[in-house]
N, C-alpha and C. Protein backbone atom coordinates (compact mmCIF):
# COMPACT_ATOMS: atom_id res chain seq x y z
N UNK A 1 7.64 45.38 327.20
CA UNK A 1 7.20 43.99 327.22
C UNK A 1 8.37 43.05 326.99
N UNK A 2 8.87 43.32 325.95
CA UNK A 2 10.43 42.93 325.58
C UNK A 2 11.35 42.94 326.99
N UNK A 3 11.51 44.11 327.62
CA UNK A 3 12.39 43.60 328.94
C UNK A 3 11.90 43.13 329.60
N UNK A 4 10.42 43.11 329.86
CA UNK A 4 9.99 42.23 330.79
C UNK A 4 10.63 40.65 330.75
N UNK A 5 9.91 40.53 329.44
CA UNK A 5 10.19 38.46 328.95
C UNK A 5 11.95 38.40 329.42
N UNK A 6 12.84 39.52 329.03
CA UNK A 6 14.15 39.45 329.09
C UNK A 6 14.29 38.56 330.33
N UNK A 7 14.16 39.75 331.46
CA UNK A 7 13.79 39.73 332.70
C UNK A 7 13.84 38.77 333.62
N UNK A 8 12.48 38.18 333.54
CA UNK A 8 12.09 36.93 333.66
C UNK A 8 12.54 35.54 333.51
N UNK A 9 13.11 35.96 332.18
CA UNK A 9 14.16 34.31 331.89
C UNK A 9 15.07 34.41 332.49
N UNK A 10 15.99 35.97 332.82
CA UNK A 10 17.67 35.65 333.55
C UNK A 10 17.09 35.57 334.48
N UNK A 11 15.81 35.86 335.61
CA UNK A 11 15.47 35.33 336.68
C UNK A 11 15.33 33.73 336.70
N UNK A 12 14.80 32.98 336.17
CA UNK A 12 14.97 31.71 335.73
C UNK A 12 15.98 30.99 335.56
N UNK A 13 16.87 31.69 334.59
CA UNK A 13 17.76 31.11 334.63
C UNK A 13 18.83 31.22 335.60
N UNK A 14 19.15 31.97 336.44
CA UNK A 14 19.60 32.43 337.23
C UNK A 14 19.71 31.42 338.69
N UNK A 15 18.21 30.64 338.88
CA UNK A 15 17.71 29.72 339.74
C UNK A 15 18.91 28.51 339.49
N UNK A 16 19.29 28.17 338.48
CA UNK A 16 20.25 27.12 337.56
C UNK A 16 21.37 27.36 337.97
N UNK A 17 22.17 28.22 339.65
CA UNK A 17 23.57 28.57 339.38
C UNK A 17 23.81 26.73 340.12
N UNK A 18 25.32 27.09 340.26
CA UNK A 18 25.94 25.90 340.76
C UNK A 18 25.71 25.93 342.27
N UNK A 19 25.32 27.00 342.84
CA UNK A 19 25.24 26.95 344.40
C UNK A 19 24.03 26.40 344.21
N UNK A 20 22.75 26.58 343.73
CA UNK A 20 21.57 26.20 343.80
C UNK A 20 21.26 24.51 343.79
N UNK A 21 22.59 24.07 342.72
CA UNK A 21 22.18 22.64 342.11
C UNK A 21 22.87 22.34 343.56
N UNK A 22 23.58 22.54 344.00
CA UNK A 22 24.50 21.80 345.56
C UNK A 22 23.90 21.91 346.52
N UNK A 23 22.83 22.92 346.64
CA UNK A 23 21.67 22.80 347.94
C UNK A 23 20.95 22.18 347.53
N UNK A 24 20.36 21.81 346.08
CA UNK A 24 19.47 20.93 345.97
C UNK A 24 19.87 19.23 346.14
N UNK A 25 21.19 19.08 345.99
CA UNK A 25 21.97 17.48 345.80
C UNK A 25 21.61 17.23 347.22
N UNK A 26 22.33 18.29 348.25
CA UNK A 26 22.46 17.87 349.50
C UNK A 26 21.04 17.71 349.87
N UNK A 27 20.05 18.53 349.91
CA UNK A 27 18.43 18.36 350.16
C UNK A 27 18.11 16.96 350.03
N UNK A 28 18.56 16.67 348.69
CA UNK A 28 18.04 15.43 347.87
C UNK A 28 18.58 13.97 348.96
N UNK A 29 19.78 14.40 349.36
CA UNK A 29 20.25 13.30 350.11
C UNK A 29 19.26 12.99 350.71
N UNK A 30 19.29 14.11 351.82
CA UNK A 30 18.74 14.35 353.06
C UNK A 30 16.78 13.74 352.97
N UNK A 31 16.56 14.21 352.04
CA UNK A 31 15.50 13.64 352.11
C UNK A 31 15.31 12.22 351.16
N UNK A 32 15.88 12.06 350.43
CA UNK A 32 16.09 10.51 350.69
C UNK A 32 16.45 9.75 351.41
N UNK A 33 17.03 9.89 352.07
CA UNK A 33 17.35 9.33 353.79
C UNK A 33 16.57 9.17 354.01
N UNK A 34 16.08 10.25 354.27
CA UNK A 34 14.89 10.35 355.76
C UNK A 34 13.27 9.05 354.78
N UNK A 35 13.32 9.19 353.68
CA UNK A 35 12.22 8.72 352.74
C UNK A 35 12.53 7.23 353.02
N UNK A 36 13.66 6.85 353.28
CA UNK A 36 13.82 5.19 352.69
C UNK A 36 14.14 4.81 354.33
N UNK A 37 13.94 5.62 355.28
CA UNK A 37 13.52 4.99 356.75
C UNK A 37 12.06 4.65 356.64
N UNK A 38 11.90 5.27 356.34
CA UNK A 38 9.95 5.55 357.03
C UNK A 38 9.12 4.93 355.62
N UNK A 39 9.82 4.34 354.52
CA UNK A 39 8.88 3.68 353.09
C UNK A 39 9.18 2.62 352.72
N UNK A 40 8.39 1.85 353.20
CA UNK A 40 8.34 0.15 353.03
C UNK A 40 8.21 0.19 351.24
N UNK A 41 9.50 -1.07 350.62
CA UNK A 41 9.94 -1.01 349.40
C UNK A 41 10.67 -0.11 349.06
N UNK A 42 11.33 1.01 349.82
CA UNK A 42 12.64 1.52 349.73
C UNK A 42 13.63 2.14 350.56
N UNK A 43 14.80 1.39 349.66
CA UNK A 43 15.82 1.27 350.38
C UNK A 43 16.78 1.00 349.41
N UNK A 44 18.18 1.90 350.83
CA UNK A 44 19.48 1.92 350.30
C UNK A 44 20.44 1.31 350.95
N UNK A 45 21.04 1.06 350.38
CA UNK A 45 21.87 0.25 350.96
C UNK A 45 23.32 0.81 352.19
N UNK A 46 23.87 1.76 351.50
CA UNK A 46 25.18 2.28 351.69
C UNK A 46 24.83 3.83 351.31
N UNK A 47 26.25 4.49 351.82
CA UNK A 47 26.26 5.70 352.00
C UNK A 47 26.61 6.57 350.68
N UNK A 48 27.55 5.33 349.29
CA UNK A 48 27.62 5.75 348.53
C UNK A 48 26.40 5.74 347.36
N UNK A 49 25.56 4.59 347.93
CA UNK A 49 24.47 4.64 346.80
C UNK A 49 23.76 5.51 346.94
N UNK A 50 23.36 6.43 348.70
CA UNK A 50 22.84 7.61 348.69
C UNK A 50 23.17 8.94 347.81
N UNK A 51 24.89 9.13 348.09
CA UNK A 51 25.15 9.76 347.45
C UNK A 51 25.36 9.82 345.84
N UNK A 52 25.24 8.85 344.71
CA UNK A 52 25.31 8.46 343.62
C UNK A 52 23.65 8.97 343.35
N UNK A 53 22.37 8.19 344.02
CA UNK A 53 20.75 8.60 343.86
C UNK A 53 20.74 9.93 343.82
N UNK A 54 21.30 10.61 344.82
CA UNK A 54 21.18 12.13 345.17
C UNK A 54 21.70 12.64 344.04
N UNK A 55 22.65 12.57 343.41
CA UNK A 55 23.64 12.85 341.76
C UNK A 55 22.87 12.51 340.87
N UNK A 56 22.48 11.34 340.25
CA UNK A 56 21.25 11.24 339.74
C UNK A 56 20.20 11.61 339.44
N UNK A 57 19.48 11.66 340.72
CA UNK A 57 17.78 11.50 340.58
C UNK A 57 17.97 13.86 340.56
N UNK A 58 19.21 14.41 341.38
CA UNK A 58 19.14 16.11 341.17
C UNK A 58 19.11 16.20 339.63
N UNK A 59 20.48 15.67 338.85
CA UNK A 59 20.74 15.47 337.45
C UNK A 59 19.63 15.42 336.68
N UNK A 60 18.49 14.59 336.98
CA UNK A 60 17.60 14.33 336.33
C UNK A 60 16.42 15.08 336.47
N UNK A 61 16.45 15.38 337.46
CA UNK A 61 15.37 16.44 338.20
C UNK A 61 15.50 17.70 337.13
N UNK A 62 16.71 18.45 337.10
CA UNK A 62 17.44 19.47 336.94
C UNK A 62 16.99 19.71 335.37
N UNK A 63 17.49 18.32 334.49
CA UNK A 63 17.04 18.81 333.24
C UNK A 63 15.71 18.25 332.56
N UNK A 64 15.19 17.70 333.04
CA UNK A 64 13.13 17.63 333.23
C UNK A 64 12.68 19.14 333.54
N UNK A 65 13.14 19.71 334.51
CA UNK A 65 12.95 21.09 335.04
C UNK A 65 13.51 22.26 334.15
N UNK A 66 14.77 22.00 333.47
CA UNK A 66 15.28 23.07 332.47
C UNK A 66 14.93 23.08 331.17
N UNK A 67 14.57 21.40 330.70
CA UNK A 67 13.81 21.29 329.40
C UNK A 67 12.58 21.52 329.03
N UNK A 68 11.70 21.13 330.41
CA UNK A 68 10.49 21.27 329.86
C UNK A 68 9.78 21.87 330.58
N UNK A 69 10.09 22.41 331.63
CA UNK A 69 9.65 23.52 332.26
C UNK A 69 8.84 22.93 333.83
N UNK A 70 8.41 21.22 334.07
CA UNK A 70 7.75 20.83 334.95
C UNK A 70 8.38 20.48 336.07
N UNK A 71 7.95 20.88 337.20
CA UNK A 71 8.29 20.92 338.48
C UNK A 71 8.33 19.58 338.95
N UNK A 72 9.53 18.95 338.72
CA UNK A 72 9.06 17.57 338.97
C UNK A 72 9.49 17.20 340.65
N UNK A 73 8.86 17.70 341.37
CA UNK A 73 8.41 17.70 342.86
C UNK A 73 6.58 17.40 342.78
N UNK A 74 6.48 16.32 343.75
CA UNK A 74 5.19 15.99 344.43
C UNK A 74 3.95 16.75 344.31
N UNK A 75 4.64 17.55 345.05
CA UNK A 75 3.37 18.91 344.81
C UNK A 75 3.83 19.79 344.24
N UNK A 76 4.70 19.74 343.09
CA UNK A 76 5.24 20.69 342.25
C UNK A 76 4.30 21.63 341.11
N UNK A 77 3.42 20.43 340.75
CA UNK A 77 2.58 20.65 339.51
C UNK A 77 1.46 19.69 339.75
N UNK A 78 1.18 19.43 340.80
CA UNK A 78 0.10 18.29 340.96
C UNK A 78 0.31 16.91 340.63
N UNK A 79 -0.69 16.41 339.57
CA UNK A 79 -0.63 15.08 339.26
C UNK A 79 0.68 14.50 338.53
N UNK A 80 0.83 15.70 337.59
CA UNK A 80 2.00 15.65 336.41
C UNK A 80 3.46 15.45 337.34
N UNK A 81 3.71 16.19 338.05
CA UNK A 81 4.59 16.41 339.20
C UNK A 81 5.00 15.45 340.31
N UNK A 82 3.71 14.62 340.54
CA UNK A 82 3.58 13.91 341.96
C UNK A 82 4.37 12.27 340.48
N UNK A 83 3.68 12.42 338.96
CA UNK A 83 4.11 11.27 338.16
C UNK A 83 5.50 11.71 337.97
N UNK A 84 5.92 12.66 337.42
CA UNK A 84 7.26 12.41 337.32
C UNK A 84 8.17 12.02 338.45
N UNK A 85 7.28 12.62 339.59
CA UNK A 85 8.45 12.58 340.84
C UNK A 85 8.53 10.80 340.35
N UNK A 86 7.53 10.19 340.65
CA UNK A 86 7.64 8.78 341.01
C UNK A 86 8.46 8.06 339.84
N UNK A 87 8.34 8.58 338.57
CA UNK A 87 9.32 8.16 337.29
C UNK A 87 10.95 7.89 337.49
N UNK A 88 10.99 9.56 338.44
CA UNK A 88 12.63 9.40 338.45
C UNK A 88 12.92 8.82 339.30
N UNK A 89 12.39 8.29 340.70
CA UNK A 89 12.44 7.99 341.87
C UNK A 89 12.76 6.47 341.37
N UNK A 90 11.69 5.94 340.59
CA UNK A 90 11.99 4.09 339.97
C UNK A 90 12.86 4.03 338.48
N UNK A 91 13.31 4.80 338.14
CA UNK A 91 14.17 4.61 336.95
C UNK A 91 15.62 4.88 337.64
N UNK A 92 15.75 6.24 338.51
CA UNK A 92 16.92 5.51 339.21
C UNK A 92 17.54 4.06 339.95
N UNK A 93 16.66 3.49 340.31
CA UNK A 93 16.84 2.31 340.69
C UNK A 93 17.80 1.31 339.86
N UNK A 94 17.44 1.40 338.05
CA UNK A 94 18.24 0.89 337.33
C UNK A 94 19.55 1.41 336.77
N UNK A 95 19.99 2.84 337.32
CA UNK A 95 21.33 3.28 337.35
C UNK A 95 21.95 2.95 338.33
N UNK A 96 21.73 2.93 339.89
CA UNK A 96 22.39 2.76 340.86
C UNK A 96 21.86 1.69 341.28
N UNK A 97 23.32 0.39 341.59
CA UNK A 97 22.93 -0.08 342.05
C UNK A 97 22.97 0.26 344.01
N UNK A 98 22.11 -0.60 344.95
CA UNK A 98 22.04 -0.23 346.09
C UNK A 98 20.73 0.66 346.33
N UNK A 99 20.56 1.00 345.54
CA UNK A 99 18.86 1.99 345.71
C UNK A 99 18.07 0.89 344.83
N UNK A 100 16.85 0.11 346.02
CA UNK A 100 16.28 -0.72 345.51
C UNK A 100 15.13 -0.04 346.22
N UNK A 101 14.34 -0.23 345.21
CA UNK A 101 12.87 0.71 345.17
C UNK A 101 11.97 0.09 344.53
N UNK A 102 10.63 -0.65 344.75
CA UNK A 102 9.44 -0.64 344.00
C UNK A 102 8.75 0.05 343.79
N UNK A 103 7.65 -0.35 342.85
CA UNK A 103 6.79 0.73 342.08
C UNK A 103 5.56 1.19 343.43
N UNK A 104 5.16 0.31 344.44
CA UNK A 104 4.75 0.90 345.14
C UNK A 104 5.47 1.97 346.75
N UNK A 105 7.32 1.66 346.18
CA UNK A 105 7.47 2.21 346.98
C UNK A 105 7.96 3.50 346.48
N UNK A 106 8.26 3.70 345.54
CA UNK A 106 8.18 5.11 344.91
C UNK A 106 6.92 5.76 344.69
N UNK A 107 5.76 5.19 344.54
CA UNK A 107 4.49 5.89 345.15
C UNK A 107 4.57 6.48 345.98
N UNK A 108 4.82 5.71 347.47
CA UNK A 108 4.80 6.09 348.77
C UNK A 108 6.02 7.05 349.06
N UNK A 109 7.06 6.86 348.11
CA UNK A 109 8.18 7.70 348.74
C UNK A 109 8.09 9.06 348.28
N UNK A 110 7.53 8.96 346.87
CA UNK A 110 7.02 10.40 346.22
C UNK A 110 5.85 11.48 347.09
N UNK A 111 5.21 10.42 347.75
CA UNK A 111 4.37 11.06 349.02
C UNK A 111 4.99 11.27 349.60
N UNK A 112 5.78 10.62 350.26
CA UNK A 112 6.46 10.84 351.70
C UNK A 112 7.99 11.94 351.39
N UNK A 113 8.29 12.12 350.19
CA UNK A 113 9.16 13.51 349.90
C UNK A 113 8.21 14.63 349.76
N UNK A 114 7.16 14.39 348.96
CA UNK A 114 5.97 15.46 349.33
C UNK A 114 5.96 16.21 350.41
N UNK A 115 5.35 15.47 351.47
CA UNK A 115 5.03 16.09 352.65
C UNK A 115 6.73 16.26 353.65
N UNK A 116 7.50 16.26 353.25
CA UNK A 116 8.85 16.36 353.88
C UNK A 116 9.39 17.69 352.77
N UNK A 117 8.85 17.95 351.70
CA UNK A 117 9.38 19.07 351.52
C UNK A 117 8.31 20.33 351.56
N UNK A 118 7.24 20.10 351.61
CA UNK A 118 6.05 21.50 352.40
C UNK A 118 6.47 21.56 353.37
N UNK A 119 7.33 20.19 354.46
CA UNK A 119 6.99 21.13 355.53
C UNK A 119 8.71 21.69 355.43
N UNK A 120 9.51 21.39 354.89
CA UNK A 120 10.69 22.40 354.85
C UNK A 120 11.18 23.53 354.20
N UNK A 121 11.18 24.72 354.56
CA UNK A 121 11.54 25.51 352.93
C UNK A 121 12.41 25.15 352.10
N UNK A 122 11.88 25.39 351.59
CA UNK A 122 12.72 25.58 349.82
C UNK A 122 12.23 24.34 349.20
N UNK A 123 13.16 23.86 348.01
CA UNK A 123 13.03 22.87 347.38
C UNK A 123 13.88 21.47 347.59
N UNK A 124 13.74 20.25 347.81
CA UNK A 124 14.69 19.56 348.32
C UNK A 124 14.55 18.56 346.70
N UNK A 125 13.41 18.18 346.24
CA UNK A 125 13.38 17.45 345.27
C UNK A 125 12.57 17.01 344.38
């Protein structure tokens, strides 16, 4: 039982390497891009505020996800999941500037990363 639990956590933890966090940054771009075409109330400005959000909002993702265990993706964990997404999505806004986002457009964008990451594998954000 003991190696099991072992087990399990270096599988876990394991998810945490540095290649993992760099497919997830780049994901993160990518689908923020694609989110702040198609979601009225957000938007970026420039190529560096993409890349700064994407640093950010992974950063933040990363240790919500390592501290407390919740999937903070859309359909990660449901309701809890679909709220945090939208938390980090509008609190970045006040680190970077150039990512200007309202509260209804981080609603909509937390949807609209939703359904942009079911339909892609893996995890983007």
């Amino acid at each position: 039982m003991a190696d099991e639990t072992t087990r399990n956590r270096t599988n876990n933890e394991s998810n945490f390497s540095i290649g993992h966090v760099l497919m997830r940054l780049v994901g993160t771009a990518i689908v923020l891009a694609i989110t702040a075409f198609f979601t009225p109330g957000f938007r970026i400005t420039n190529l560096w505020s993409l890349i700064v959000a994407s640093i950010v909002i992974t950063a933040i993702d990363y240790l919500i996800e390592r501290f407390t265990g919740i999937d903070a993706s859309p359909f990660g964990r449901g309701v809890v999941g679909f709220i945090v997404s939208v938390a980090i999505i509008f609190f970045t806004r006040y680190i970077v500037s150039g990512f200007d986002v309202t509260l209804w457009g981080a609603i909509i964008g937390s949807v609209v990363i939703g359904i942009i990451n079911a339909l892609t594998p893996g995890r983007a954000l």
